[in-house]
Protein backbone atom coordinates (compact mmCIF):
# COMPACT_ATOMS: atom_id res chain seq x y z
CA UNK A 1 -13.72 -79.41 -23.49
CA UNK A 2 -11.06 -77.36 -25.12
CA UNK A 3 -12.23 -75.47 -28.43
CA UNK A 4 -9.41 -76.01 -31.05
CA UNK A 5 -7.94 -73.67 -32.65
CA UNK A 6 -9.88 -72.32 -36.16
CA UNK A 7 -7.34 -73.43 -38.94
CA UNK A 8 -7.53 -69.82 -39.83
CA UNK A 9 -6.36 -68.90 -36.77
CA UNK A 10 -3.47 -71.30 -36.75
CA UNK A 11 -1.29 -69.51 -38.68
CA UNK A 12 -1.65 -66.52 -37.02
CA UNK A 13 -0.80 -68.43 -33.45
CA UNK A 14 1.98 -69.86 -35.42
CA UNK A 15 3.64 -66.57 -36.36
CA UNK A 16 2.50 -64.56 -32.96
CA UNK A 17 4.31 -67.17 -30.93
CA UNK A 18 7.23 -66.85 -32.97
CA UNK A 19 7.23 -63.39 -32.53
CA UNK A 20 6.82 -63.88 -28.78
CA UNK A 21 10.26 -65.25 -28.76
CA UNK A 22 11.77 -62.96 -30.69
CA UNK A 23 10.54 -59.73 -29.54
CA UNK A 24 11.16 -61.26 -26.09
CA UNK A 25 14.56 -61.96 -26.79
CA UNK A 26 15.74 -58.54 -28.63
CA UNK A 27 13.86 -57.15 -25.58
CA UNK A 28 16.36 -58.98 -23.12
CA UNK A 29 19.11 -58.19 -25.47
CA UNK A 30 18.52 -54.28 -26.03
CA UNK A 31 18.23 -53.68 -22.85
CA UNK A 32 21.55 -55.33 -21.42
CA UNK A 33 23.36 -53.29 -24.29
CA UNK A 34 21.40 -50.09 -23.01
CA UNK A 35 22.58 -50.60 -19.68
CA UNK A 36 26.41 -51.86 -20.92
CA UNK A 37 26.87 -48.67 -23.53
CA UNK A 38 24.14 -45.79 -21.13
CA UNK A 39 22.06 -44.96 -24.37
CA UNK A 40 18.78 -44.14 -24.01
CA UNK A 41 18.23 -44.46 -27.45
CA UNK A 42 18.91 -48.28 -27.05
CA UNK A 43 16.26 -48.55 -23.87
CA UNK A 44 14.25 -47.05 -26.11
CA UNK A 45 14.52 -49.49 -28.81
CA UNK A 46 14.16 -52.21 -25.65
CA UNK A 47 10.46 -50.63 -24.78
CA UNK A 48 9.32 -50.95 -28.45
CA UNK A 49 10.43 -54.61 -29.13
CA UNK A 50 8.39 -55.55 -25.48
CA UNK A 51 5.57 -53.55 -26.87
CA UNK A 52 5.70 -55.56 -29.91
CA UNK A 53 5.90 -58.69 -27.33
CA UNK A 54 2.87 -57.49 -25.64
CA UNK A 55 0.72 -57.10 -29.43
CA UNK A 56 1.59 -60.48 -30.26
CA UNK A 57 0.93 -61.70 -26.74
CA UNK A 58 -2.92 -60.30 -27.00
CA UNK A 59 -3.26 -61.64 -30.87
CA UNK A 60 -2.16 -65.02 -29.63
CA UNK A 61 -4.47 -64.54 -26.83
CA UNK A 62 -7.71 -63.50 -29.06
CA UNK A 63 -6.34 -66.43 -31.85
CA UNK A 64 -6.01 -69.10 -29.27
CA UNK A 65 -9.22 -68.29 -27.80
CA UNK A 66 -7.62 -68.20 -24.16
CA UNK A 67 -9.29 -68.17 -20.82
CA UNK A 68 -9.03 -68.46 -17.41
CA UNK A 69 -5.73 -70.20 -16.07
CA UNK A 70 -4.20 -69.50 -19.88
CA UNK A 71 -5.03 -65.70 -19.76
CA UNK A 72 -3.75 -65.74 -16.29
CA UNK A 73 -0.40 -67.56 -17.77
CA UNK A 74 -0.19 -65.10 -20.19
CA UNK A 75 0.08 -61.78 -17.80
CA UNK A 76 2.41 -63.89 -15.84
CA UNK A 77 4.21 -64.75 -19.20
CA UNK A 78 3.98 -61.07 -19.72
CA UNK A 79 5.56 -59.82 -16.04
CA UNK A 80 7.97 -62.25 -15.72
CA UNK A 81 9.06 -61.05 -19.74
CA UNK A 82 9.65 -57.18 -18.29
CA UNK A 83 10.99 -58.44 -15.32
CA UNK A 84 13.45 -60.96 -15.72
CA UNK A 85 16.22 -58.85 -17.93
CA UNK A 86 16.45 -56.51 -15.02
CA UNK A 87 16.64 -58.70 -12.50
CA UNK A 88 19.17 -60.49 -14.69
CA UNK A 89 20.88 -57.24 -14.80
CA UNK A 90 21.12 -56.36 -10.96
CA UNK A 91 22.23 -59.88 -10.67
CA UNK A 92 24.90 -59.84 -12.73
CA UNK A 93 26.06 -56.43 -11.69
CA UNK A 94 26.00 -57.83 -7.99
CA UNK A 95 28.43 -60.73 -8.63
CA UNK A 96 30.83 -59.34 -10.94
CA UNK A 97 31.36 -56.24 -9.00
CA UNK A 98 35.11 -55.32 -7.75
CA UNK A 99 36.05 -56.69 -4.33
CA UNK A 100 36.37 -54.00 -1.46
CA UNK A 101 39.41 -54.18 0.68
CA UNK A 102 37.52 -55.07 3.77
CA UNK A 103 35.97 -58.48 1.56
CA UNK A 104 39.63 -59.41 0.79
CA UNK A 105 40.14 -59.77 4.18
């Protein structure tokens, strides 16, 4: 059976997930506008919002008492966080790029 979560602990998962989506999100967002403007300064600002992503990520872990297939979903959750912005990234690069003469023709 699933332990519940300790009430205690619920407002900690509460906030943590929050944060997940946040931190997540400025992470996606600072590093699009480090790759638009070339400032490392910004990528830089892009690594410490996904570290902040991967604290909350082991806090909700530890609150939420999570093992097995949920820890396993939350490394995935983890990669595909770090992952998908630059993949994102290449992808948009790829289909907005100029035209060559030869793929006019």
């Amino acid at each position: 059976m699933i332990e519940p979560i300790a009430l205690k602990d619920f407002f900690i998962s509460f906030f943590t997930a929050a944060l997940i989506i946040l931190s997540g999100a400025s992470y996606a967002l600072l590093f699009a506008w480090s790759k638009m403007k070339s400032n490392p300064r910004i990528k830089w600002a892009a690594y410490v919002s996904y570290a902040v992503l991967l604290v909350s990520v082991a806090e909700l872990t530890r609150a939420a008492n999570f093992s097995g297939v949920w820890l396993a979903l939350s490394v995935v959750m983890v990669l595909g966080y770090f992952f998908a912005p630059i993949g994102i990234w290449h992808l948009c690069v790829k289909t907005h790029a100029e035209p060559t003469t030869e793929d006019k023709q």
